[in-house]
PDB file of N, CA and C in Angstrom:
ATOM      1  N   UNK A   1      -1.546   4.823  -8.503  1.00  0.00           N
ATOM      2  CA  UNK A   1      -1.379   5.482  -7.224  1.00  0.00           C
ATOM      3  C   UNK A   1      -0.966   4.445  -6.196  1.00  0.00           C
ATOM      4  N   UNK A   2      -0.008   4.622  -5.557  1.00  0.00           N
ATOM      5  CA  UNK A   2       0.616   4.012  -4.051  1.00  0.00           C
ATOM      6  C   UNK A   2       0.472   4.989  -3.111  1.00  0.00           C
ATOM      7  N   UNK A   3       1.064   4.862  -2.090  1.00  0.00           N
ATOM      8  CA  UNK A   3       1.124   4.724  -0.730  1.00  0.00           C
ATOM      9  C   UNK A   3       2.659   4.982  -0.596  1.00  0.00           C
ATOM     10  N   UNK A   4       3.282   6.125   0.453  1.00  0.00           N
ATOM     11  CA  UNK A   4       4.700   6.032   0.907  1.00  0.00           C
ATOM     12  C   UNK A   4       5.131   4.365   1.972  1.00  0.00           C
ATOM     13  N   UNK A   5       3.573   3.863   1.887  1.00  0.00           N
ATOM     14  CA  UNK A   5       4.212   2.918   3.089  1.00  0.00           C
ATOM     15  C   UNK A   5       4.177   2.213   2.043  1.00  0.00           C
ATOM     16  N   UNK A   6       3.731   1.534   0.778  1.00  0.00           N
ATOM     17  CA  UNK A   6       3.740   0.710  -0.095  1.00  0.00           C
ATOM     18  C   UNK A   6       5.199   0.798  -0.427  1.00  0.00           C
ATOM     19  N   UNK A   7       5.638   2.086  -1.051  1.00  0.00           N
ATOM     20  CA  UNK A   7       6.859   2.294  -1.483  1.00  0.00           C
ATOM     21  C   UNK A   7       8.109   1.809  -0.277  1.00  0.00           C
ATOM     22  N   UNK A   8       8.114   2.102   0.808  1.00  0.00           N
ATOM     23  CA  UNK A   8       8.739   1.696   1.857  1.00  0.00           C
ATOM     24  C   UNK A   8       8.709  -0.017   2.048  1.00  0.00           C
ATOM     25  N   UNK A   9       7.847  -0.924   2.137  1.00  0.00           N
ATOM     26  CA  UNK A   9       7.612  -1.989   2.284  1.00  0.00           C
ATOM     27  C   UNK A   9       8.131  -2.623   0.629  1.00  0.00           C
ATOM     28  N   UNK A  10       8.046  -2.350  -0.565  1.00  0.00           N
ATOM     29  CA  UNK A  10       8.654  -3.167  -1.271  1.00  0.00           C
ATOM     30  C   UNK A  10      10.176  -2.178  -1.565  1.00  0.00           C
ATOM     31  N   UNK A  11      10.634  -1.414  -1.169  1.00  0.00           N
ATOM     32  CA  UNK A  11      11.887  -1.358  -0.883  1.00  0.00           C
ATOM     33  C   UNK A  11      12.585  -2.117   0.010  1.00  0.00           C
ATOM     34  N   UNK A  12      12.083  -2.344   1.009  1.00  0.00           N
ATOM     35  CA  UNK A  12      12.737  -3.295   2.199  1.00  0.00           C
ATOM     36  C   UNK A  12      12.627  -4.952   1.357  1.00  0.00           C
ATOM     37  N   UNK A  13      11.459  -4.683   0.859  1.00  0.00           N
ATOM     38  CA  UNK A  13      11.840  -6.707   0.128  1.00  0.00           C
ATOM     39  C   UNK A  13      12.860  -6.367  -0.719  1.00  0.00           C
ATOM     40  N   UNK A  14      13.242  -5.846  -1.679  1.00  0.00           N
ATOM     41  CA  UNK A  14      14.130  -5.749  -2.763  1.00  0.00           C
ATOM     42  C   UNK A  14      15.449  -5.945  -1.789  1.00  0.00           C
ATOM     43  N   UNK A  15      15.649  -5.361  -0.795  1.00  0.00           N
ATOM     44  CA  UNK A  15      16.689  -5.480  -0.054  1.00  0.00           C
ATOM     45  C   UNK A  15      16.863  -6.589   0.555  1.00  0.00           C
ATOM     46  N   UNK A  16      16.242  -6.859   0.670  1.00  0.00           N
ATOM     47  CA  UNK A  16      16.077  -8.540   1.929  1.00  0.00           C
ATOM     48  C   UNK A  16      16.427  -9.298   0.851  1.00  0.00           C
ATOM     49  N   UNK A  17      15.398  -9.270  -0.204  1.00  0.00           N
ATOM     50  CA  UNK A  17      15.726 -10.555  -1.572  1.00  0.00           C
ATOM     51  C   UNK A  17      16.342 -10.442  -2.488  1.00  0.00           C
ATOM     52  N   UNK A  18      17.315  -9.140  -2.864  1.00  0.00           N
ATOM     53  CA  UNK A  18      18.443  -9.272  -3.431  1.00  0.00           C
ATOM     54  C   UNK A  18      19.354  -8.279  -2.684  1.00  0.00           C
ATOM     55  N   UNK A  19      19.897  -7.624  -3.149  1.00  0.00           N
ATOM     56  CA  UNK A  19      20.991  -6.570  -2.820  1.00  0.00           C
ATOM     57  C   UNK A  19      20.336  -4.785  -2.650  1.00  0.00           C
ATOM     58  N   UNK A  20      21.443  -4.205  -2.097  1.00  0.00           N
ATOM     59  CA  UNK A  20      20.522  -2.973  -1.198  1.00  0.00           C
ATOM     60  C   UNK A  20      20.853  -2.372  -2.921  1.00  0.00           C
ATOM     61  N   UNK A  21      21.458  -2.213  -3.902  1.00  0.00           N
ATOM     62  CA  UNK A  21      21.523  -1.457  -5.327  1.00  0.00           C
ATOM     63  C   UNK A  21      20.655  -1.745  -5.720  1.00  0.00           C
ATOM     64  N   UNK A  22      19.669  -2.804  -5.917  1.00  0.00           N
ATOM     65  CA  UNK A  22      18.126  -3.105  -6.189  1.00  0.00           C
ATOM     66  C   UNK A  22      17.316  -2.047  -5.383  1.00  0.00           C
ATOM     67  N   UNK A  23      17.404  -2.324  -4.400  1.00  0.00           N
ATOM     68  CA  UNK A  23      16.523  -1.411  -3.684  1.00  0.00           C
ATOM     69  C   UNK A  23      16.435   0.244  -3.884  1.00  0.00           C
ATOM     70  N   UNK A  24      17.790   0.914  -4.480  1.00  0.00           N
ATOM     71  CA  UNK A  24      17.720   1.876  -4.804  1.00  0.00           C
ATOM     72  C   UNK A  24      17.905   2.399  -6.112  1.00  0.00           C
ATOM     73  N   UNK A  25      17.792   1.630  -6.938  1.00  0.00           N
ATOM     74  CA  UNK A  25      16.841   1.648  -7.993  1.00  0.00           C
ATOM     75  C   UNK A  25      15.535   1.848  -8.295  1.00  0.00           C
ATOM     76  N   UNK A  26      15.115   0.808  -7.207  1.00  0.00           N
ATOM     77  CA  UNK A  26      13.309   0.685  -7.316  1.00  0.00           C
ATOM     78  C   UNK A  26      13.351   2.279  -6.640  1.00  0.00           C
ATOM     79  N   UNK A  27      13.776   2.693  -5.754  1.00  0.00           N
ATOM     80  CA  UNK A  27      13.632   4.054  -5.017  1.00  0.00           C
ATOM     81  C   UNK A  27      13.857   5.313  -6.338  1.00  0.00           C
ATOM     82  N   UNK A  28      14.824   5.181  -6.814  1.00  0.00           N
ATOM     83  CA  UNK A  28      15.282   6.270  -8.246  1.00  0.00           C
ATOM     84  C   UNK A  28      13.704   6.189  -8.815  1.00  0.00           C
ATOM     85  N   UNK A  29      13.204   5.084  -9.251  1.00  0.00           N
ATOM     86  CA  UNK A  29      12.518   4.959 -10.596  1.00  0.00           C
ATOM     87  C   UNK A  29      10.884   5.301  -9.600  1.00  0.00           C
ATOM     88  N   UNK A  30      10.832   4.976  -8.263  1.00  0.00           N
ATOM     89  CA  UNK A  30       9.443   5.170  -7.770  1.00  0.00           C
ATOM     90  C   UNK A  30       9.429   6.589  -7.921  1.00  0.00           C
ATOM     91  N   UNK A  31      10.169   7.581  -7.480  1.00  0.00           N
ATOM     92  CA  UNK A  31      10.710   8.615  -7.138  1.00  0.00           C
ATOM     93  C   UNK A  31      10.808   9.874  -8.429  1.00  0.00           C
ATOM     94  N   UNK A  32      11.555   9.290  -9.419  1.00  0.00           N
ATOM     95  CA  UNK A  32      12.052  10.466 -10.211  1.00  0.00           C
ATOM     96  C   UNK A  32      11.360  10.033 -11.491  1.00  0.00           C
ATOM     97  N   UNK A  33      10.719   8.898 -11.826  1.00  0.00           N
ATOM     98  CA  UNK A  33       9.946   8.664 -13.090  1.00  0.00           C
ATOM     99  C   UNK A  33       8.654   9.501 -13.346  1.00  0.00           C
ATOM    100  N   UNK A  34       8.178   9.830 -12.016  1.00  0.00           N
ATOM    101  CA  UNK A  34       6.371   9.939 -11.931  1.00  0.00           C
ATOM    102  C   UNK A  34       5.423   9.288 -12.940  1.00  0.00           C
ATOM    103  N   UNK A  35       6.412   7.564 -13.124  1.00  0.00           N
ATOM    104  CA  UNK A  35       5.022   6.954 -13.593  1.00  0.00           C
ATOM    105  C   UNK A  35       4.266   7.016 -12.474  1.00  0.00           C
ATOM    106  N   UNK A  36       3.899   7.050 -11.193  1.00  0.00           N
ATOM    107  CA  UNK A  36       2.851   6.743 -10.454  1.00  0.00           C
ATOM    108  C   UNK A  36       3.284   7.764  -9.367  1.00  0.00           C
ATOM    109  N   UNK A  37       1.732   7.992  -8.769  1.00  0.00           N
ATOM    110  CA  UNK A  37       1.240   8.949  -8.213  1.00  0.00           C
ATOM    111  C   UNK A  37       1.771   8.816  -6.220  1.00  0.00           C
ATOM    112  N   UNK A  38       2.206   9.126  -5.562  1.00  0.00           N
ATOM    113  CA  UNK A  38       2.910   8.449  -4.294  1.00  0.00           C
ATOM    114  C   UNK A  38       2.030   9.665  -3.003  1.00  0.00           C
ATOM    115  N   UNK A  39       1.000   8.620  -2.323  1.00  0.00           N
ATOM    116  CA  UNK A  39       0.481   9.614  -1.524  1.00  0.00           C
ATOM    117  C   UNK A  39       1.302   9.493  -0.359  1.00  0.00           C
ATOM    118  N   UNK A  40       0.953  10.743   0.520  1.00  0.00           N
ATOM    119  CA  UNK A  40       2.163  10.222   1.617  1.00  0.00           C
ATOM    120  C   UNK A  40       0.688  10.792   2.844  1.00  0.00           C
ATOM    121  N   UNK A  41       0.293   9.496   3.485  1.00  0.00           N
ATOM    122  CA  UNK A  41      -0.708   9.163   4.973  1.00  0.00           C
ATOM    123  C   UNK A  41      -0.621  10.204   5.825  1.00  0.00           C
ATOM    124  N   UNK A  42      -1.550  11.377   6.227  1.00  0.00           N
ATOM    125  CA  UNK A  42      -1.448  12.241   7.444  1.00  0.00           C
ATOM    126  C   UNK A  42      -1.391  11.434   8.328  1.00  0.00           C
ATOM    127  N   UNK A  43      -1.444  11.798   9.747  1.00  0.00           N
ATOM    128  CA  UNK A  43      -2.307  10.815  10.709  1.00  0.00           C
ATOM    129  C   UNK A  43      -3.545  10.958  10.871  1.00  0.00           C
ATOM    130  N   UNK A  44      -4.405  11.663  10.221  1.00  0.00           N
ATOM    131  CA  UNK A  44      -5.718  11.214  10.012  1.00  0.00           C
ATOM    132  C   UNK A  44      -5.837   9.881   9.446  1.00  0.00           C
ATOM    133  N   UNK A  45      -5.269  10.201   8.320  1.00  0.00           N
ATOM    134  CA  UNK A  45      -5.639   9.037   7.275  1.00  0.00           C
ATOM    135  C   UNK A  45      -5.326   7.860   7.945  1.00  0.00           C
ATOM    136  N   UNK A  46      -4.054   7.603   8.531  1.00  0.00           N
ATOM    137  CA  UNK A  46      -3.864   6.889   9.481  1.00  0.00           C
ATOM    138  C   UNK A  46      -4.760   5.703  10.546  1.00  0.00           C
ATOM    139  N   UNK A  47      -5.489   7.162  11.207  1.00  0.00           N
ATOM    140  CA  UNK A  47      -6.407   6.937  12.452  1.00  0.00           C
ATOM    141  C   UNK A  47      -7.465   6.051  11.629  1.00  0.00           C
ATOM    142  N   UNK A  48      -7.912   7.100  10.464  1.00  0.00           N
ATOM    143  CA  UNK A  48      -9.037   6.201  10.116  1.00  0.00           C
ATOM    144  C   UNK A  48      -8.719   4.820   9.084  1.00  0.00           C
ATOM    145  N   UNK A  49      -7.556   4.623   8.441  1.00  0.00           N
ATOM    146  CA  UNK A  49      -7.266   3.450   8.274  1.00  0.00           C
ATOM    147  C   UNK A  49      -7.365   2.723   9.794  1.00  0.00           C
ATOM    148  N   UNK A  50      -6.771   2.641  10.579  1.00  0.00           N
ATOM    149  CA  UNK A  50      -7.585   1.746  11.860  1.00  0.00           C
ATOM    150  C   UNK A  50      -8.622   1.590  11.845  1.00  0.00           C
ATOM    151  N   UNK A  51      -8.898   2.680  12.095  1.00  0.00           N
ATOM    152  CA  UNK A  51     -10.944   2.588  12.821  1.00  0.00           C
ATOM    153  C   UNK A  51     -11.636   1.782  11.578  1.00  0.00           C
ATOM    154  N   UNK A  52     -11.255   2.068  10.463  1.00  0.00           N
ATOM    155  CA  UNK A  52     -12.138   1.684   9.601  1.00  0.00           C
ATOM    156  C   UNK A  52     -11.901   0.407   8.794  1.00  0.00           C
ATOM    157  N   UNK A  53     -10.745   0.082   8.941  1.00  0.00           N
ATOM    158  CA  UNK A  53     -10.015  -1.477   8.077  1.00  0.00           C
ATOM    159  C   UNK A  53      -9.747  -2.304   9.447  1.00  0.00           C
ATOM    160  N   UNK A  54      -8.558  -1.648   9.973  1.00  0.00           N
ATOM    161  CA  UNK A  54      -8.265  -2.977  10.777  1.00  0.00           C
ATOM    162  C   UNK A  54      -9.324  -3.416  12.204  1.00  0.00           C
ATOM    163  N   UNK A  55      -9.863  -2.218  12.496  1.00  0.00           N
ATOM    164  CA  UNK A  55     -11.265  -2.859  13.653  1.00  0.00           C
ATOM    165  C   UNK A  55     -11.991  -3.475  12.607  1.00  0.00           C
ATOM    166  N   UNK A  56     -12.316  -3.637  11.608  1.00  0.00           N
ATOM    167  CA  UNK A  56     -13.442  -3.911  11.024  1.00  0.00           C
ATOM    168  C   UNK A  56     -13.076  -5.510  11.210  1.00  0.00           C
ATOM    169  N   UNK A  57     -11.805  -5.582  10.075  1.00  0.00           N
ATOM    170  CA  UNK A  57     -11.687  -6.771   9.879  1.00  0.00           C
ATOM    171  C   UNK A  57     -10.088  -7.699  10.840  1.00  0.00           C
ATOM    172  N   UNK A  58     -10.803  -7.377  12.152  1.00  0.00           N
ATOM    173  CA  UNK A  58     -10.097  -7.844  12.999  1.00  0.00           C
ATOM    174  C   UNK A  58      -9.563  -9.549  13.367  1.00  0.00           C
ATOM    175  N   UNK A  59     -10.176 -10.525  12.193  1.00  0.00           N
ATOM    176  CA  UNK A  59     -10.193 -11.226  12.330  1.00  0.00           C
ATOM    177  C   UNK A  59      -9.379 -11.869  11.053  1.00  0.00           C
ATOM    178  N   UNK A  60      -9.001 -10.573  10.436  1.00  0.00           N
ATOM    179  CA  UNK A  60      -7.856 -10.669   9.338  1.00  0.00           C
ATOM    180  C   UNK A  60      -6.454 -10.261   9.863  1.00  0.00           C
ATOM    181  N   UNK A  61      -5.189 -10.882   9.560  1.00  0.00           N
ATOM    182  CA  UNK A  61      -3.744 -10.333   9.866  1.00  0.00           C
ATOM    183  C   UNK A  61      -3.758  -9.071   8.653  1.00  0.00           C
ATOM    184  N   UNK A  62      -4.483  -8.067   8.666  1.00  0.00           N
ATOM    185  CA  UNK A  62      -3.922  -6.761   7.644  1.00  0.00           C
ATOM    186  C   UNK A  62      -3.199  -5.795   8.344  1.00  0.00           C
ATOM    187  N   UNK A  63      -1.811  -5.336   7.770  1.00  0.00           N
ATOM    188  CA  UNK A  63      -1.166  -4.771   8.127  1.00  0.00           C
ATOM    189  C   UNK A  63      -1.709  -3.091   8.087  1.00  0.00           C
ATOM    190  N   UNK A  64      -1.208  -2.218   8.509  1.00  0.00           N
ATOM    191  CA  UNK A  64      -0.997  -0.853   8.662  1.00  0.00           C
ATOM    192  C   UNK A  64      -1.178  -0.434   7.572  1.00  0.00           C
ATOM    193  N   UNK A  65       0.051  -0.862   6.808  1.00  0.00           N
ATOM    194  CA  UNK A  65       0.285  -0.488   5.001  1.00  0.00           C
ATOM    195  C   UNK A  65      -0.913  -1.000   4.158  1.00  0.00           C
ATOM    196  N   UNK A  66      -1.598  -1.964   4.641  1.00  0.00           N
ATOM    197  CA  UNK A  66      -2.745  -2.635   3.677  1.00  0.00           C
ATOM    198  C   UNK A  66      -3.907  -1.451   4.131  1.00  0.00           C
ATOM    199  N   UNK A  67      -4.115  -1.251   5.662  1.00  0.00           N
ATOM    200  CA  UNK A  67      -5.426  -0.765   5.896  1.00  0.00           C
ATOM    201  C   UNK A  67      -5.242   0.989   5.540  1.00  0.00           C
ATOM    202  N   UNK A  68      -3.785   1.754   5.087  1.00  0.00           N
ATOM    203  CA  UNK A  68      -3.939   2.727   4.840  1.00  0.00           C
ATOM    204  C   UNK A  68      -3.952   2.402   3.333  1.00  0.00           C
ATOM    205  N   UNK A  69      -3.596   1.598   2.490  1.00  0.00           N
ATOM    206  CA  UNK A  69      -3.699   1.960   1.254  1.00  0.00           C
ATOM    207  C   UNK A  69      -5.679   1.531   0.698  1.00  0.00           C
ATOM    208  N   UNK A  70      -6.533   0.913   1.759  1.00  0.00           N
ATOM    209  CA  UNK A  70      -7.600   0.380   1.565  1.00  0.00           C
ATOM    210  C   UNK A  70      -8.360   2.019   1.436  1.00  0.00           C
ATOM    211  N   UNK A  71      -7.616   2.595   2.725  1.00  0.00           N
ATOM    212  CA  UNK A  71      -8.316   3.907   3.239  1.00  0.00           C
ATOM    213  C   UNK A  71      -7.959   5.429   2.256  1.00  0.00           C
ATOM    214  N   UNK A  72      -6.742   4.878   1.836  1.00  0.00           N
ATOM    215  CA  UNK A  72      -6.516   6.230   0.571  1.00  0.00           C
ATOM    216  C   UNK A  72      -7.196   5.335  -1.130  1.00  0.00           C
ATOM    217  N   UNK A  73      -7.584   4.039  -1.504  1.00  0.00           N
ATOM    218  CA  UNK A  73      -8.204   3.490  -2.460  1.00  0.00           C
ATOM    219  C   UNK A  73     -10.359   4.032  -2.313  1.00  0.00           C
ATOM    220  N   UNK A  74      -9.906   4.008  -0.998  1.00  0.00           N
ATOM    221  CA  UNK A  74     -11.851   4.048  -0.314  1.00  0.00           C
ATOM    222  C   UNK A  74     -11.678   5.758  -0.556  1.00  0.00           C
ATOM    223  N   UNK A  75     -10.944   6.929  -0.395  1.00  0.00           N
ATOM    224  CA  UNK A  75     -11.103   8.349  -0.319  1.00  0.00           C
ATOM    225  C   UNK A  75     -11.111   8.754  -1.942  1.00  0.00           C
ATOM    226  N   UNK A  76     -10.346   8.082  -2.251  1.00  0.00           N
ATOM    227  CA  UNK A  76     -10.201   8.595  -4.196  1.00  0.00           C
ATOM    228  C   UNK A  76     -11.029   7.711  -5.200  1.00  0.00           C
ATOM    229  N   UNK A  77     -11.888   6.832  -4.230  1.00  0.00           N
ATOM    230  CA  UNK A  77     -12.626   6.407  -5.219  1.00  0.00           C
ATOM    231  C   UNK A  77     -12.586   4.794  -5.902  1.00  0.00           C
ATOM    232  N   UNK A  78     -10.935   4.778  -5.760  1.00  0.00           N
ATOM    233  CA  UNK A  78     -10.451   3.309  -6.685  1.00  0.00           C
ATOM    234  C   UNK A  78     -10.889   2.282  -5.936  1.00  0.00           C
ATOM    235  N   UNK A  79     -11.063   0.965  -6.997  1.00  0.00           N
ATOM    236  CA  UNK A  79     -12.086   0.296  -7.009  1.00  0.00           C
ATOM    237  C   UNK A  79     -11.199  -1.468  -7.198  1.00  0.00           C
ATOM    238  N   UNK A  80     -10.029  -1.276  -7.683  1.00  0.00           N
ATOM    239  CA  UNK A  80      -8.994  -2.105  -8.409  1.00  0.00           C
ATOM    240  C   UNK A  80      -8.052  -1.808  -8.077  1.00  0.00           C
ATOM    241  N   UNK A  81      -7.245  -2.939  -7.457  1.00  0.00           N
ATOM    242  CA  UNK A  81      -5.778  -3.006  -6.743  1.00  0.00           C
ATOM    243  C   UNK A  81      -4.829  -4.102  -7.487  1.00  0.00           C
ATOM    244  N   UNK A  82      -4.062  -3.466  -7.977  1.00  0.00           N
ATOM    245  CA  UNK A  82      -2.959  -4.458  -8.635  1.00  0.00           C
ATOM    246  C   UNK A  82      -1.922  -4.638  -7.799  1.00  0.00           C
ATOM    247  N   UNK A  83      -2.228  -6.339  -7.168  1.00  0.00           N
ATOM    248  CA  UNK A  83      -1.389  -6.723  -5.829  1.00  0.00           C
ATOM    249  C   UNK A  83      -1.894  -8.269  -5.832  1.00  0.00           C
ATOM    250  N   UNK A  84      -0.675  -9.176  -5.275  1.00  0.00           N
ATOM    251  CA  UNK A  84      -1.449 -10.499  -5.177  1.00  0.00           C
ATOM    252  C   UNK A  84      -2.018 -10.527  -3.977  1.00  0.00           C
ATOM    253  N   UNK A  85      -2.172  -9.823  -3.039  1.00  0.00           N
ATOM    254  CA  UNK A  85      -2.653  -9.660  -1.242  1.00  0.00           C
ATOM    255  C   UNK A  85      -4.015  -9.650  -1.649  1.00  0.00           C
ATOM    256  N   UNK A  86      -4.264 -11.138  -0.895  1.00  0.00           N
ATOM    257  CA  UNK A  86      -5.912 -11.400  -0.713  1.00  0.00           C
ATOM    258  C   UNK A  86      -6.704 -10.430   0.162  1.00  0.00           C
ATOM    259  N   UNK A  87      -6.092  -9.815   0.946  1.00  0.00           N
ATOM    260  CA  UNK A  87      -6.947  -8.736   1.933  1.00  0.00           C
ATOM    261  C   UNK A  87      -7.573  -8.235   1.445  1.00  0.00           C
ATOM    262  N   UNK A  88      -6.876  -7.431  -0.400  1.00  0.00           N
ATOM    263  CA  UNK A  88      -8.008  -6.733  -0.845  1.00  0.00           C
ATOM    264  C   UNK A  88      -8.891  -6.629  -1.406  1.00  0.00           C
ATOM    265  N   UNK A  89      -9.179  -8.082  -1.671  1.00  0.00           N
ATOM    266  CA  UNK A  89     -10.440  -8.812  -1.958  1.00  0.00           C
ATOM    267  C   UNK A  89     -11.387  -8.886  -0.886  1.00  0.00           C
ATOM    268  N   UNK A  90     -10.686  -8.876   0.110  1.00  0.00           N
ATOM    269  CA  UNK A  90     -11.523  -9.434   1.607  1.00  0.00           C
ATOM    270  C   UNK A  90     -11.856  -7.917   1.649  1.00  0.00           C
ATOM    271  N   UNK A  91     -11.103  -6.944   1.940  1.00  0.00           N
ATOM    272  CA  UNK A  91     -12.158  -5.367   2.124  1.00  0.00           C
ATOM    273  C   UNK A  91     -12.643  -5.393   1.114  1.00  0.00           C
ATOM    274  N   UNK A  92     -12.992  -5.762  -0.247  1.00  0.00           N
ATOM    275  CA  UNK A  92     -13.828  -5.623  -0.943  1.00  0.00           C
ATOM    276  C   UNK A  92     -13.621  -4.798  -2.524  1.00  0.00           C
ATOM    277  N   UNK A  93     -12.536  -4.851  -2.734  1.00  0.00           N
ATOM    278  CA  UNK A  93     -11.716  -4.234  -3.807  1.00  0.00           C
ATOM    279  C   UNK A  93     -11.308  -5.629  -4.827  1.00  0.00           C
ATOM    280  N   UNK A  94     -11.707  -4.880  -5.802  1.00  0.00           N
ATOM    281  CA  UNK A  94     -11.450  -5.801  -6.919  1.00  0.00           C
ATOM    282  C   UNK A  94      -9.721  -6.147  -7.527  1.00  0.00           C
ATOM    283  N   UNK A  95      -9.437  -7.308  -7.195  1.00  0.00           N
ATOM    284  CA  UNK A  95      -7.893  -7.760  -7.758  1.00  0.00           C
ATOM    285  C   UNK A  95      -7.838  -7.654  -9.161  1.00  0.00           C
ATOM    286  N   UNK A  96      -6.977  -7.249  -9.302  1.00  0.00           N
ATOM    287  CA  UNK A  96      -5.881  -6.978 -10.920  1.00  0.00           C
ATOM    288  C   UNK A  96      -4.655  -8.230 -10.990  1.00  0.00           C
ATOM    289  N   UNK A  97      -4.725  -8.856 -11.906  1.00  0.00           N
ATOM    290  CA  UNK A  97      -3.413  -9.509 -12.047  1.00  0.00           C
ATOM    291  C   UNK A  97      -3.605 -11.299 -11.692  1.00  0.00           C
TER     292      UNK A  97
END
């Protein structure tokens, strides 16, 4: 399971670090494979990704995209994030990889 902002944010690297046909690839295969599950953030989920990640740990640089995917990992339960981003060790989620 991802995040539309996950999917958005490593589309923009694929583009930056190689060519925009990379990037829409990774988009085809996020998209039309359904290996993985793609939530897409109300603005609830939103709000309370703030209130609840980034006030918390205000003394961390976590982005938007980190504190909503902390906040849709904290609603469904998951426990394990396959990502090298130390943040999600720091909220308290166990690293993969």
């Amino acid at each position: 399971m991802t995040t539309s902002l996950v999917v958005a944010e490593m589309h923009a690297m694929f583009v930056r670090r190689t060519r925009a046909p990379a990037g829409q690839r990774f988009l085809d295969s996020a998209f039309d494979t359904g290996a993985c599950e793609i939530d897409y953030p109300t603005r609830d989920t939103v709000v309370a990704a703030r209130d609840r990640w980034i006030h918390k740990f205000q003394d961390h640089p976590i982005s938007l995209c980190d504190a909503v995917s902390f906040e849709v990992m904290r609603r469904e339960r998951i426990t394990h994030a396959l990502t090298i981003d130390r943040h999600f060790a720091i909220a308290g989620f166990e690293i993969l990889g």
